[in-house]
Structure formats: structure tokens, C-alpha cells
Protein backbone atom coordinates (compact mmCIF):
# COMPACT_ATOMS: atom_id res chain seq x y z
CA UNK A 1 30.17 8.07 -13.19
CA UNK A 2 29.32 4.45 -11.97
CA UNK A 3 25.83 3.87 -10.61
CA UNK A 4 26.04 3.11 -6.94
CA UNK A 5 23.71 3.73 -4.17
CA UNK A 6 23.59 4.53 -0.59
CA UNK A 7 19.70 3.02 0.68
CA UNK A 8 18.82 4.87 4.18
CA UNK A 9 15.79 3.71 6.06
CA UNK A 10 15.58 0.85 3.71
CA UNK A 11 12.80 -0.90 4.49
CA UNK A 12 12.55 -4.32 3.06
CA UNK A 13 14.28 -2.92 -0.64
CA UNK A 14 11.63 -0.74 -2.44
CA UNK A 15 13.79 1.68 -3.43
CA UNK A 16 16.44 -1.16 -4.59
CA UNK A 17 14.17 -3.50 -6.28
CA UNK A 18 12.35 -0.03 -8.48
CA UNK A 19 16.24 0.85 -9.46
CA UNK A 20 16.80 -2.62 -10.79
CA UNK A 21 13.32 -3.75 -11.85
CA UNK A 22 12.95 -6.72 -10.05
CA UNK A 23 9.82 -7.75 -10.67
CA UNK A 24 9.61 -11.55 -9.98
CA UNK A 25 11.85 -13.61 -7.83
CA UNK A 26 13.50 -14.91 -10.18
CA UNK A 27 14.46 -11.68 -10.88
CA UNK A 28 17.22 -11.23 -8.19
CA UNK A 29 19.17 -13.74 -10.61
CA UNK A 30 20.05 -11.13 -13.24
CA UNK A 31 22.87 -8.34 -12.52
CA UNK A 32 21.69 -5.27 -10.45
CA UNK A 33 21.75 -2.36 -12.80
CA UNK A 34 22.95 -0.24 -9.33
CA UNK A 35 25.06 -1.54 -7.27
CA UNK A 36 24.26 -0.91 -3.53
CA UNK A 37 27.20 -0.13 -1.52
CA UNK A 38 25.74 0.37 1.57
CA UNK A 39 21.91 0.62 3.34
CA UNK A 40 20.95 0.89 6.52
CA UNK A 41 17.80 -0.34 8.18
CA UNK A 42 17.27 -0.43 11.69
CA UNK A 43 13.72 -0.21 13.42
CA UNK A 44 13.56 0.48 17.64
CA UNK A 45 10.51 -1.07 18.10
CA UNK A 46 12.03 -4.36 16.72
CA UNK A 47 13.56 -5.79 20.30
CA UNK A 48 13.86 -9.82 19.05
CA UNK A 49 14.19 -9.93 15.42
CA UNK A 50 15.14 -6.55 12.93
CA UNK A 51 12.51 -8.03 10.59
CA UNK A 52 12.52 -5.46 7.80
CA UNK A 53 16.43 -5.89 7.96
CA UNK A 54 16.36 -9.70 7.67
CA UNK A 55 14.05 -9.75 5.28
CA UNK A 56 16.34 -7.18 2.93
CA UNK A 57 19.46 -9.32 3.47
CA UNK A 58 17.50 -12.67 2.64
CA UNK A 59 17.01 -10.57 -0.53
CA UNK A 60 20.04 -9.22 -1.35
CA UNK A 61 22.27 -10.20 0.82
CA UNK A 62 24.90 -7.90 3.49
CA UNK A 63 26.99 -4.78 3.02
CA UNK A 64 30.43 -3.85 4.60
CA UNK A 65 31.45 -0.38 5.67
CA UNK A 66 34.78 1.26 5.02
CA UNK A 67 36.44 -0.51 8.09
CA UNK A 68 34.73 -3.84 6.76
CA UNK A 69 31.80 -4.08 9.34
CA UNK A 70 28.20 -4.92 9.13
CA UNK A 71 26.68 -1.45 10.35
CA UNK A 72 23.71 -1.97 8.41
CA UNK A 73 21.51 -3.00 11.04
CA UNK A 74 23.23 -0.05 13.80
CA UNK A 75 20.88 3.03 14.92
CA UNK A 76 21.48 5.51 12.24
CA UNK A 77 22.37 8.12 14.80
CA UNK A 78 24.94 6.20 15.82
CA UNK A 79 26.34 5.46 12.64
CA UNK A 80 30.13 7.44 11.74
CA UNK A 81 28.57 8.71 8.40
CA UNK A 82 32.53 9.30 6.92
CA UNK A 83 32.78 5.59 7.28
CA UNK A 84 29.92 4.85 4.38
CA UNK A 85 30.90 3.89 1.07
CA UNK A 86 30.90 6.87 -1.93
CA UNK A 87 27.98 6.79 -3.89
CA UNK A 88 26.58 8.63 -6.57
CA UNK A 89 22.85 8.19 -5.16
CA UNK A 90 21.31 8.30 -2.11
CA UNK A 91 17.58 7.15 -1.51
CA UNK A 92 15.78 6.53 0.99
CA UNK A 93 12.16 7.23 2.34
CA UNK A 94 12.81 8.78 6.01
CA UNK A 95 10.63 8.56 8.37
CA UNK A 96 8.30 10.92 9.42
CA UNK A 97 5.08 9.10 10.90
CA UNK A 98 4.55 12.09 12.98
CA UNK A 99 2.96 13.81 10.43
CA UNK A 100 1.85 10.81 7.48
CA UNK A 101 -1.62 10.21 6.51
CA UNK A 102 -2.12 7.74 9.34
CA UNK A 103 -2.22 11.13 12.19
CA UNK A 104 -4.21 14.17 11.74
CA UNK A 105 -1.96 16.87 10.54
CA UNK A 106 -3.80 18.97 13.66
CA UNK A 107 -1.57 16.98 15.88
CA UNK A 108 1.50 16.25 14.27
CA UNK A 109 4.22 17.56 15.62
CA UNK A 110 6.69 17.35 11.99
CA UNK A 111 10.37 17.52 12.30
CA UNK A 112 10.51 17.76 16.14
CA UNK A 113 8.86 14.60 16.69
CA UNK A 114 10.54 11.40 17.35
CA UNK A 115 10.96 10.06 13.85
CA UNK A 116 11.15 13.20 12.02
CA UNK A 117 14.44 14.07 13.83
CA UNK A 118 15.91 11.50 11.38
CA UNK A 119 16.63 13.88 8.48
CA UNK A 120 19.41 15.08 10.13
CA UNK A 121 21.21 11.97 9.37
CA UNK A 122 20.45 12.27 5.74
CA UNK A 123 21.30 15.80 5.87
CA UNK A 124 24.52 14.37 8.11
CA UNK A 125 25.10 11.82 5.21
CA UNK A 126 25.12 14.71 2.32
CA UNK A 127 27.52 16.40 4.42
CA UNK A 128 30.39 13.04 4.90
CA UNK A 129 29.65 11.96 1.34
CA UNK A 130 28.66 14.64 -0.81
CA UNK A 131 26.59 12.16 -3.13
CA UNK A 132 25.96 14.25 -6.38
CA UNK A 133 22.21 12.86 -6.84
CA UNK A 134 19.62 12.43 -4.13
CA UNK A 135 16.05 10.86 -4.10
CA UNK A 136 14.06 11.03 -1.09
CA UNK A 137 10.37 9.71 -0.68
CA UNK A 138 8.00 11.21 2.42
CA UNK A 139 4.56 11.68 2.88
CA UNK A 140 2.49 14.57 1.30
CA UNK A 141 1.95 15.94 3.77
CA UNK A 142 5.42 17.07 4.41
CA UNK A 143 4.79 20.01 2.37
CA UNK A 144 2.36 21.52 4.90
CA UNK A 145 4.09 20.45 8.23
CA UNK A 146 3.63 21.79 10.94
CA UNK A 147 -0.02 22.96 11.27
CA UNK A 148 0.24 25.72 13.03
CA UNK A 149 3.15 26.97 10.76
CA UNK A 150 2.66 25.12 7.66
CA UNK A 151 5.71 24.60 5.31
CA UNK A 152 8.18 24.93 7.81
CA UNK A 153 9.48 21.69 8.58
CA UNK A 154 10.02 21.39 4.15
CA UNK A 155 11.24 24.73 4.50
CA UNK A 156 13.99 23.63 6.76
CA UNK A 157 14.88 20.43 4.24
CA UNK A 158 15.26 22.91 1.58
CA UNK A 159 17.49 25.12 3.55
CA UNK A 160 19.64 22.21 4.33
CA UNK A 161 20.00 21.12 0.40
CA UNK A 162 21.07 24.81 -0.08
CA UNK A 163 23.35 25.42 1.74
CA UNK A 164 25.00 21.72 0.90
CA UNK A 165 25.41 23.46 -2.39
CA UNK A 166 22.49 21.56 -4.12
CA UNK A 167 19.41 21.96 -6.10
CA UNK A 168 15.90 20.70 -5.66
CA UNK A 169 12.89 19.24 -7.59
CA UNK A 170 9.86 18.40 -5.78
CA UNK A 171 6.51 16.66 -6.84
CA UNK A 172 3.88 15.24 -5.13
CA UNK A 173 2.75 11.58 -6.92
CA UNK A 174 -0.41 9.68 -7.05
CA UNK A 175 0.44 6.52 -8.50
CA UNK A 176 -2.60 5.41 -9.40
CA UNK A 177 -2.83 8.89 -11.40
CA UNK A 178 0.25 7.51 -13.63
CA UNK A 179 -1.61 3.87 -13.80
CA UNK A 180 -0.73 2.21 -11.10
CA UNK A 181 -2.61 -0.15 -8.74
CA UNK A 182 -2.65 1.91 -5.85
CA UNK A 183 -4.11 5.46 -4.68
CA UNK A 184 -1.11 7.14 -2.86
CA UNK A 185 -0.14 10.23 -2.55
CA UNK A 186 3.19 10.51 -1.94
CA UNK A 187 5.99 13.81 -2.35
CA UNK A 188 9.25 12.85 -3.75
CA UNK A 189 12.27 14.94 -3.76
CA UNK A 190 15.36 14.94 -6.38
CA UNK A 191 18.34 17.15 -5.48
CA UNK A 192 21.71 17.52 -7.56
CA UNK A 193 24.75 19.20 -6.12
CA UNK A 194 25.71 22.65 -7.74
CA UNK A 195 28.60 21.58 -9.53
CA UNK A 196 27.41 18.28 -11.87
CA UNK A 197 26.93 18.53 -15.54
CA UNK A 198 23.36 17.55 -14.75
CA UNK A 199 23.24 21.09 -12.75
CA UNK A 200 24.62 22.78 -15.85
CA UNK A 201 22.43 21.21 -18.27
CA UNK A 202 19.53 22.47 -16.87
CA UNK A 203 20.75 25.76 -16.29
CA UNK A 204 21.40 25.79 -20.21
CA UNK A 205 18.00 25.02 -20.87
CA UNK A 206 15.80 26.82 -18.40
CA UNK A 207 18.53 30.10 -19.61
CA UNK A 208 18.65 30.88 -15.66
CA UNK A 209 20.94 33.40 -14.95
CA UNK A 210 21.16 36.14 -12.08
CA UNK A 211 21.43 38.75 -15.00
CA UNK A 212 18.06 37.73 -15.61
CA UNK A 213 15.16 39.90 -14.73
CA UNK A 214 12.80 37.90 -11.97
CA UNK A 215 9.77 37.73 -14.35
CA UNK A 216 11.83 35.85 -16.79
CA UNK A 217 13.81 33.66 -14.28
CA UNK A 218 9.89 32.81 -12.68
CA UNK A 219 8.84 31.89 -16.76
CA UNK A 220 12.15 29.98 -16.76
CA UNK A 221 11.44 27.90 -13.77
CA UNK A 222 7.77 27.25 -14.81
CA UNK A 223 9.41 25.64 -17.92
CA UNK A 224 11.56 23.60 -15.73
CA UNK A 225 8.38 22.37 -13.43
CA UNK A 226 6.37 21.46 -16.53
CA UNK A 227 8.55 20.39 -18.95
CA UNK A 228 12.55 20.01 -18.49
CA UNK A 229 12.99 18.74 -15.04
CA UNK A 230 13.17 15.64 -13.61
CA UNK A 231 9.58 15.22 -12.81
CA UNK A 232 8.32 16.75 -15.69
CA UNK A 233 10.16 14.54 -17.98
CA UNK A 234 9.36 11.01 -15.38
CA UNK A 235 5.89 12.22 -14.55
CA UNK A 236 4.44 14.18 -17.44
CA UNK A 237 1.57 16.98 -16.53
CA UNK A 238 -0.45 19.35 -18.58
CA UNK A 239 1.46 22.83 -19.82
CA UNK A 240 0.43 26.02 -18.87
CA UNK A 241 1.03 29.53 -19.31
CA UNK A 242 3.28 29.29 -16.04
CA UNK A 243 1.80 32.37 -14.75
CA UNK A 244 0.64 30.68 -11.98
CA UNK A 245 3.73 29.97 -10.43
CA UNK A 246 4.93 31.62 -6.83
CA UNK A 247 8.11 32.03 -5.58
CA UNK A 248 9.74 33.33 -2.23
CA UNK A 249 13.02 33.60 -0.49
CA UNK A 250 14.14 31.22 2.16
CA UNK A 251 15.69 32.40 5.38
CA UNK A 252 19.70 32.41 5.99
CA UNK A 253 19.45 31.03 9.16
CA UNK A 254 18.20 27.74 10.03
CA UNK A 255 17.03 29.33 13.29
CA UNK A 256 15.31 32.44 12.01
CA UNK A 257 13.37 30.01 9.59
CA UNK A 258 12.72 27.54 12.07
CA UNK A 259 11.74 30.33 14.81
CA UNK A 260 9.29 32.27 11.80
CA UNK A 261 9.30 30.73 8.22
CA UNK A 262 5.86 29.74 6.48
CA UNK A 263 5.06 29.25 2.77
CA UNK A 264 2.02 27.85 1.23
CA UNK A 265 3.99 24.87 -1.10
CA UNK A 266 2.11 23.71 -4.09
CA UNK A 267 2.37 19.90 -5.32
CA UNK A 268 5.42 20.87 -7.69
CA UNK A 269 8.66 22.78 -7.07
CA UNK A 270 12.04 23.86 -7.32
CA UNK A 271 14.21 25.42 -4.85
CA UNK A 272 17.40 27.27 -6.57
CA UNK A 273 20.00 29.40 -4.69
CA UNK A 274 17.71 29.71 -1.44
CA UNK A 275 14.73 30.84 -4.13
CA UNK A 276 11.66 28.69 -4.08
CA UNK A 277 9.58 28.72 -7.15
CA UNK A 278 6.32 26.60 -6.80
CA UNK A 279 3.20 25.68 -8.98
CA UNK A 280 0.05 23.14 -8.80
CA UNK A 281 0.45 21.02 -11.47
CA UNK A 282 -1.84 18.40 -13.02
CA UNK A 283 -1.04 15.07 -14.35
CA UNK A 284 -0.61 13.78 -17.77
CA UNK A 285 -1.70 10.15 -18.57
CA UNK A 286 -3.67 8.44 -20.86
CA UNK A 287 -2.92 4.97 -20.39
CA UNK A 288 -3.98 1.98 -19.13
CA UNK A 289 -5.03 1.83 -15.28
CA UNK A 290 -4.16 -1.44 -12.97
CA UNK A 291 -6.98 -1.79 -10.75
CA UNK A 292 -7.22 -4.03 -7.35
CA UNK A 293 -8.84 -6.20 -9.48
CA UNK A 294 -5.91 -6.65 -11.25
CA UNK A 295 -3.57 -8.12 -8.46
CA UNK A 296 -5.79 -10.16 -6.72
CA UNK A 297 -5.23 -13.26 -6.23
CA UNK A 298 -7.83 -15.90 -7.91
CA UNK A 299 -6.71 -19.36 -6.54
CA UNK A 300 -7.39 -21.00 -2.86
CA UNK A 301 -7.36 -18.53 -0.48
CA UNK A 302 -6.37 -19.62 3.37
CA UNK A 303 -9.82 -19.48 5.25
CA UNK A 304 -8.08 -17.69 7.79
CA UNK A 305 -8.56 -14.45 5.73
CA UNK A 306 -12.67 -15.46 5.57
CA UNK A 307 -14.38 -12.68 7.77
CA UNK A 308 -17.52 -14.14 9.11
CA UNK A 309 -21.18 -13.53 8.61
CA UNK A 310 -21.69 -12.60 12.32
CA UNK A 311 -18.53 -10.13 11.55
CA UNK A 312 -19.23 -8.78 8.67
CA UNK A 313 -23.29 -7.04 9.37
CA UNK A 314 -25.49 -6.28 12.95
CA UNK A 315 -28.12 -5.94 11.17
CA UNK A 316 -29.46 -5.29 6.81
CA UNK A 317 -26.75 -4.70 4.97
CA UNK A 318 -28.60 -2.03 2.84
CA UNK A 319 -27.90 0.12 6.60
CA UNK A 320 -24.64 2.45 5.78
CA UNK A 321 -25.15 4.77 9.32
CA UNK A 322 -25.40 4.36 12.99
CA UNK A 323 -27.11 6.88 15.11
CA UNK A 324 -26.21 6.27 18.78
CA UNK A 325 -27.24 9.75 19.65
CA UNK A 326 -30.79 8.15 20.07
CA UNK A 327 -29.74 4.46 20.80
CA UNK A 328 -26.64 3.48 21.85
CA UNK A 329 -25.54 -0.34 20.21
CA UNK A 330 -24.83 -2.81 21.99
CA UNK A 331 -20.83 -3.72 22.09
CA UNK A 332 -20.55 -6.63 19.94
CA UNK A 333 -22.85 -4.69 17.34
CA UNK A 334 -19.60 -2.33 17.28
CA UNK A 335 -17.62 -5.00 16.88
CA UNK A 336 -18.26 -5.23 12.95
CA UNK A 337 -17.31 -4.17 10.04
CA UNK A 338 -20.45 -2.47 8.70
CA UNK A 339 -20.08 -0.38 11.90
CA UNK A 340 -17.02 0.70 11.61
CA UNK A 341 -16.37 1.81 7.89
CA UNK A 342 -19.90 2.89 8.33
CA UNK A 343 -21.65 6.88 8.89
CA UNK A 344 -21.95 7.22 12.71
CA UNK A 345 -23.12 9.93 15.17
CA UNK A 346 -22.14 9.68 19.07
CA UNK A 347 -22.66 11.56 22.03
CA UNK A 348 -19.30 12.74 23.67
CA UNK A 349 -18.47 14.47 26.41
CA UNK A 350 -14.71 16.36 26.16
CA UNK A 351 -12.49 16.56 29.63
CA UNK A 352 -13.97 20.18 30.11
CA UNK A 353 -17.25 18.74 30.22
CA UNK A 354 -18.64 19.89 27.21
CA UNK A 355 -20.80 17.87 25.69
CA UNK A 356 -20.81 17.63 21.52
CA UNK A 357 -22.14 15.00 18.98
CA UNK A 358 -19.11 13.11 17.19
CA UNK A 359 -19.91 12.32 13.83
CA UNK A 360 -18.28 10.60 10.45
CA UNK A 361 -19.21 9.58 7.37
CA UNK A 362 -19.09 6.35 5.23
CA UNK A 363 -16.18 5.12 3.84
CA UNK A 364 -16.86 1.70 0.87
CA UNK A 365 -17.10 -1.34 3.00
CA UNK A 366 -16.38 -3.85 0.52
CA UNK A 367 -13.73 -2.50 -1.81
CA UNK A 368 -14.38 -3.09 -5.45
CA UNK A 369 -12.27 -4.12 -8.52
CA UNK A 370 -12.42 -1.60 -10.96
CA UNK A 371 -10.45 0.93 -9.19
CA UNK A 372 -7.37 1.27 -7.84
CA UNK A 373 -6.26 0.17 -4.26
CA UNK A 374 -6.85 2.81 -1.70
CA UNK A 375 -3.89 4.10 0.38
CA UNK A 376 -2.61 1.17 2.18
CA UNK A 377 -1.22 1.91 5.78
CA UNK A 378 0.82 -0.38 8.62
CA UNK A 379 -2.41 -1.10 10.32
CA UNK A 380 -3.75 -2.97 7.22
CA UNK A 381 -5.59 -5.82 8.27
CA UNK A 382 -6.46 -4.52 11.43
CA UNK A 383 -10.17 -3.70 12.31
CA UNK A 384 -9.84 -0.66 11.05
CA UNK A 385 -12.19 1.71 8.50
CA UNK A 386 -9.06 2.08 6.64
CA UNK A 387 -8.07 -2.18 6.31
CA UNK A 388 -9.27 -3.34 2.89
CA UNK A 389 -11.75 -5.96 2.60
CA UNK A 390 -12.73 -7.81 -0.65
CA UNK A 391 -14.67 -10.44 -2.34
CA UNK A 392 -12.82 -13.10 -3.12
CA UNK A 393 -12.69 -13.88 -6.41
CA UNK A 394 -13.34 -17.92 -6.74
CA UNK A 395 -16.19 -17.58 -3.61
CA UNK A 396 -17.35 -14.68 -3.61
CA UNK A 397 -17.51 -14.21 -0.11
CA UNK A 398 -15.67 -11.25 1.97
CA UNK A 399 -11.81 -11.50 2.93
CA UNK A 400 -8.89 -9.10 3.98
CA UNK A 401 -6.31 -9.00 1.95
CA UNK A 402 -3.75 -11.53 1.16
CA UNK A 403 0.27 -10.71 2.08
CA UNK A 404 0.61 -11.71 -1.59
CA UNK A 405 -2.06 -8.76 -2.73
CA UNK A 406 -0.24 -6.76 0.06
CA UNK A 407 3.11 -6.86 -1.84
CA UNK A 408 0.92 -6.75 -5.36
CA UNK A 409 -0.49 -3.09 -4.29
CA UNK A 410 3.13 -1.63 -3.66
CA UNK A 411 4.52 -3.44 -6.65
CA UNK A 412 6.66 -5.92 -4.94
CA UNK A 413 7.01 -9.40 -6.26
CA UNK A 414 4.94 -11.97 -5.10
CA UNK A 415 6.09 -13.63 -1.65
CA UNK A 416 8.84 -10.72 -1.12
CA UNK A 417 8.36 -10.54 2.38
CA UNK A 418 7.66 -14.64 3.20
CA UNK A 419 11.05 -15.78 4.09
CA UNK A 420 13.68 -13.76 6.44
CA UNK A 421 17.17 -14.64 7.13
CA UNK A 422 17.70 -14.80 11.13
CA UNK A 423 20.99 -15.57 12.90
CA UNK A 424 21.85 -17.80 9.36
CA UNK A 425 18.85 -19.88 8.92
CA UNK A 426 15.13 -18.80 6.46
CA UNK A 427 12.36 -18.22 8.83
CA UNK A 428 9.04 -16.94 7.93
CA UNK A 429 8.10 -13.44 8.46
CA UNK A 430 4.69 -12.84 10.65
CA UNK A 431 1.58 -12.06 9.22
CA UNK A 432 1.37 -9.13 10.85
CA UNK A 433 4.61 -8.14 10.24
CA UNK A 434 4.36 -8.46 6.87
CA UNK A 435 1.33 -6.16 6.86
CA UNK A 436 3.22 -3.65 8.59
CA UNK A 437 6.19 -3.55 5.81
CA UNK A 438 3.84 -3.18 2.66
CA UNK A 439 2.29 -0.16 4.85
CA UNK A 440 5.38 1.29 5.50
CA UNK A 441 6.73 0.94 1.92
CA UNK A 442 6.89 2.79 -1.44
CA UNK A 443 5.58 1.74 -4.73
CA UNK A 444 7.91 0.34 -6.61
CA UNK A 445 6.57 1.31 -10.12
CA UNK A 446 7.05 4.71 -9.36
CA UNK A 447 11.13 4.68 -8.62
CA UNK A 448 11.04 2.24 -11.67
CA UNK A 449 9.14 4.70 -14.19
CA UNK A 450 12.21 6.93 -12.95
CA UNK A 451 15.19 4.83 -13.19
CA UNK A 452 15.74 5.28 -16.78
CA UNK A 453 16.34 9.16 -16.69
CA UNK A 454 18.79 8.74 -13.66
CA UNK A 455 20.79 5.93 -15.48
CA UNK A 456 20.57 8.46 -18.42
CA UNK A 457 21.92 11.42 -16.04
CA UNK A 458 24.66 9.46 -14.65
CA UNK A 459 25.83 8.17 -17.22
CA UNK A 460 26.50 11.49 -18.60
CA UNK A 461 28.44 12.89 -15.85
């Protein structure tokens, strides 16, 4: 089977540069282990200039559909699905902001909201195409969607896969757990139709069988989780005794399990013939650890990134709370940063008139080297509690990140995202803009640790 993939919501490549491990620039000048067929990126809110598109086909270049037209940059929806290229893969990390880390899961509103209504052109996709292998990135959330009927909205992805006639592996990955430069939690699905040799293989080895007795098929599937499935063998963990492990039966009907279904998913699964089995599992690694440190730049940084004195403290910087319950501060006192990532209590008043004390605690102002990044989102570089701010490493003094150490953290090469191809000529990308795409993103050096087992498991086929 040859190695070609179908990219949905493509971003600016993540999933395409991890498959061929492009590391450098100068990378892009070797042959593509997979060979793209067709992607598709289009963003609404984009009314000019598709940026994330532009930047992908500055990269790598266009792709023609069946009929020979550039549909790459059409609305997804209104894409004719039969007209895509075959593939043997299909990736992509769909969106579902109405529920990601950047929204309290307390008002998210999962696979009826705006964005999440966009797995039905994957599922759409799997239905023209029949792709025999699927990897899919999301938030970790995902898993507990909706709130006030948690597991439903994964519940219906799972229901989808089945009755497509495929199987599915699920794990939830830090990176920085496996090494990596950044703290993100992030669950990634891999599904295989029914009827590959991949499919059979692991039936061999986990001896499923409906002859089986449903303690032994549960010990079966723990092995799978922990040791013989695709995340197991990518992403080790620790072994247990698999006794742990949960299962449950999903719903026939889409309806009926959209109407009633809820199931408490742990971090690791597999869905089999409409049966989930699930377990917590705990990661293996013993390595080395890339640390923001690491990536940062250590050269002449623009003094546009500089955040100054009068921006950065209102008053000693030994002060990590605010207390406006007994003074209020004055405006411009809220206006920096050791107010905002700092502990704060304020009085509120809620539209019923009830009056309550809102209160938070610290999060690191300064973030330091010897750890990891923390989760990077599209507001990076915002004044936000969540934008990371560092000391710069020839000054000393206290910076937001570069779009450089912005492409570093998802493991993107260097300057990825600095040059766009618009209407036939290179522009540059906007700062902001560029922010936005590394928040949005995946990191890379996960969907590279995992390309070797999926060359391995087409190759077989």
C-alpha cells in the first residue's frame, strides 16, 4: 500500500511536516516520505488573505482534486468529498474550540457548537473514501464533552468509526511527558477499517474473539492499551494488572446516544464492535527533557518584544496578590503584568444582584528555563495570564516570546510561518497572525515519534 495522505483542517502543515520530519528549512529539499494528495484548509474568519492556507502552499506547494481544481482553500462543507484523491491516511486536527482548554468546559457547548459541527465532514470523508488508517488530533477535553453529559460528544465519534466498519485507539498525550518542549495535553485518535491486515494482526495478538468469555476479552484489551496497540507501542506507559480497565456498550442509534449516552472515558482506549474498553494509563519515559530554555533564542532580540518597567510591576515585585475587596487599584495599576498573572480578590455583583467575591490564584509571571513550555494558546502574546513572558537570555530583561520560539515550542522549524505566498508573490505573515497559528497547531514531535510504526503498518498491507 503506498503512503499517501488526505490533511483536513491543515493548518499551516503540522501534521505534514511530523510525517516527513522536516525539521529545518532546508528540509523541504529532500523527498516527502508521504505524499499528500490532497488538504484542505480554509478559515471563515480570514475575509482578505487565507493566511494559514498561504502559508502551507508557500511550503509545499498546491493540490488538484479529481476534476483537476484547486479546492483546497473551499469551505469544507462545501467540498464534493467523492471528488478527493484515495488515500491511505487521513489526518487532521478538527476543530473544536468550543470546548479546548482556552473555554471553560462549564460552557462549552461540544459537537453542537459552531466548529465542532465539522466532524461530520471527516466522518463525510471516511464515508466517500474509505481511507484504511485515520489519525485525528483534538483537545483533551473531548473526552468529557459536554458538561452536563460528559462523554457524549466522543461517544458520538466512536459511534461514527463503528459503524464505518472501523476500529479505534485513543490516548491522551502530554508531550512534554515523552520529552518534549512543551506541556500539552492533547487526545489523539488512530482508527483502522475492519478489514486491513493491520485489523487482523491485532486481533491475532490480543486473541479477541466473540467466543471469548468478557473477562478474558476485557484482559485482552488491557494488553492491547498497554502494550500491543498503537499507542502503547508509540507512547510507552507503565504495565499493570489490567484490572482496572472499564468497558461499556455504545448505543445503536446515533439519536438514542445523542438524546441519553454518558461514559466516564479514561486517558486511554479502544472502541471494538460498538464495545468501549477504557483505562488510565501512566507514561513511560526516562529520557532526556527539552525545556523552554532549550529553544530560546540567544542572539539580538527586536526591542519590540521588550515589555517595559512601568509594564511589567505597580508596585514591589516580591507582591504576588491583589486584594481589591478592600481597595480597589487604580486602572493603569491593572494594566500590568504582575496584576494580571497575579492572586486577586474582587467584589462582583452577578445580573441577579447578588453580590460575591471573585477570586484567583497566581499563575508564574516570569516563566523559567528549566521546564517545559506551558500550553501555548492563539491568544499568545496577548495581555493575557496565559501569554508567556521570559528573560531574555543575552539582557536579561523581560520579553514575550519570539515567532521563532513560537514555532520552536510546537516543533516547527525556525521561520515556518515568516513568508506566505499571496495571489503569486512572498509576503510576510503578521505578527499576530503568526501567534495565532503556533496556538492553533500540534506538536510536531509527537506525529513524528509516530510516523515510523505507520510507515511500518502500511507497508505491510
Amino acid at each position: 500500500m503506498d503512503k499517501t495522505v488526505c490533511e483536513l483542517f491543515a493548518g499551516v502543515g503540522g501534521f505534514r511536516c511530523g510525517l516527513n520530519h522536516i525539521k529545518t528549512l532546508e528540509d523541504l529539499n529532500n523527498k516527502e516520505k508521504w505524499e499528500t494528495v490532497w488538504f484542505s484548509q480554509w478559515e471563515p474568519v480570514d475575509k482578505k488573505i487565507q493566511w494559514a492556507h498561504s502559508c502551507y502552499v508557500n511550503r509545499f506547494g498546491n493540490c488538484v482534486d479529481e476534476n483537476g481544481n484547486y479546492t483546497t482553500n473551499d469551505d469544507i462543507n462545501a467540498v464534493d468529498k467523492t471528488t478527493v484523491p484515495n488515500h491511505s491516511l487521513l489526518v487532521g486536527g478538527f476543530p473544536c474550540q468550543d470546548y479546548s482548554v482556552a473555554s471553560s468546559l462549564a460552557t462549552s457547548k461540544g459537537l453542537e457548537g459552531k466548529k465542532g459541527v465539522l466532524w461530520w465532514d471527516i466522518r463525510d470523508m471516511l464515508e466517500a473514501k474509505q481511507a484504511p488508517f485515520v489519525l485525528l488530533e483534538n483537545v483533551d477535553r473531548l473526552l468529557k464533552s459536554p458538561a452536563k453529559q460528559r462523554g457524549r460528544d466522543f461517544g458520538i465519534i466512536l459511534a461514527c468509526f463503528r459503524d464505518l466498519g472501523y476500529t479505534v485507539e485513543w490516548r491522551v498525550i502530554n508531550a512534554a511527558e515523552y520529552g518534549y518542549q512543551q506541556r500539552r495535553r492533547r487526545t489523539f485518535i488512530f482508527a483502522y477499517r475492519d478489514d486491513t491486515k493491520y485489523a487482523e494482526t491485532i486481533r491475532r495478538l490480543v486473541k479477541y474473539n466473540n467466543m471469548f468469555g468478557e473477562e478474558l476479552k476485557r484482559k485482552s484489551m488491557a494488553h492491547l492499551i498497554e502494550e500491543e496497540g498503537f499507542f502503547a507501542k508509540s507512547f510507552p506507559v507503565d504495565v499493570t494488572d489490567g484490572k482496572k480497565i472499564k468497558s461499556g456498550d455504545l448505543p445503536r442509534g446515533i439519536g438514542e446516544l445523542s438524546d441519553s449516552f454518558s461514559f466516564n472515558f479514561e486517558n486511554t482506549g479502544v472502541m471494538k464492535d460498538g464495545v468501549i474498553y477504557t483505562l488510565k494509563t501512566f507514561p513511560k519515559y526516562d529520557g532526556e527533557q527539552i525545556t523552554l530554555g532549550d529553544i530560546l533564542e540567544d542572539g539580538d532580540i527586536d526591542t519590540g518584544f521588550f515589555i517595559p518597567e512601568e509594564k511589567l510591576y505597580y508596585t514591589s515585585p516580591d507582591i504576588h496578590h491583589s486584594d481589591e475587596t478592600k481597595m480597589p487599584l487604580e486602572p493603569e495599576q491593572r494594566k500590568t503584568w504582575q496584576y494580571i498573572k497575579g492572586a486577586k480578590k474582587i467584589n462582583r455583583k452577578a445580573a441577579n444582584g447578588h453580590e460575591y467575591v471573585f477570586s484567583e490564584g497566581p499563575v508564574p509571571m516570569i516563566d523559567e528555563y528549566d521546564k517545559p513550555a506551558r500550553t501555548m494558546l492563539t491568544s499568545e502574546g496577548g495581555f493575557s495570564r496565559t501569554t508567556h513572558i521570559v528573560r531574555d537570555k543575552q539582557t536579561g530583561k523581560i520579553r514575550l516570546l519570539t515567532p521563532i520560539e513560537m514555532e520552536r515550542i510546537q516543533g516547527f522549524p525556525s521561520n515556518w510561518t515568516k513568508d506566505c505566498l499571496v495571489d503569486g508573490e512572498q509576503v510576510e505573515m503578521p505578527l499576530n497572525k503568526r501567534r495565532f497559528m503556533m496556538g492553533n497547531a500540534l506538536v510536531v514531535n509527537l506525529v513524528a515519534q509516530m510516523e515510523p510504526l505507520l510507515s511500518e503498518i502500511i507497508e505491510l498491507e
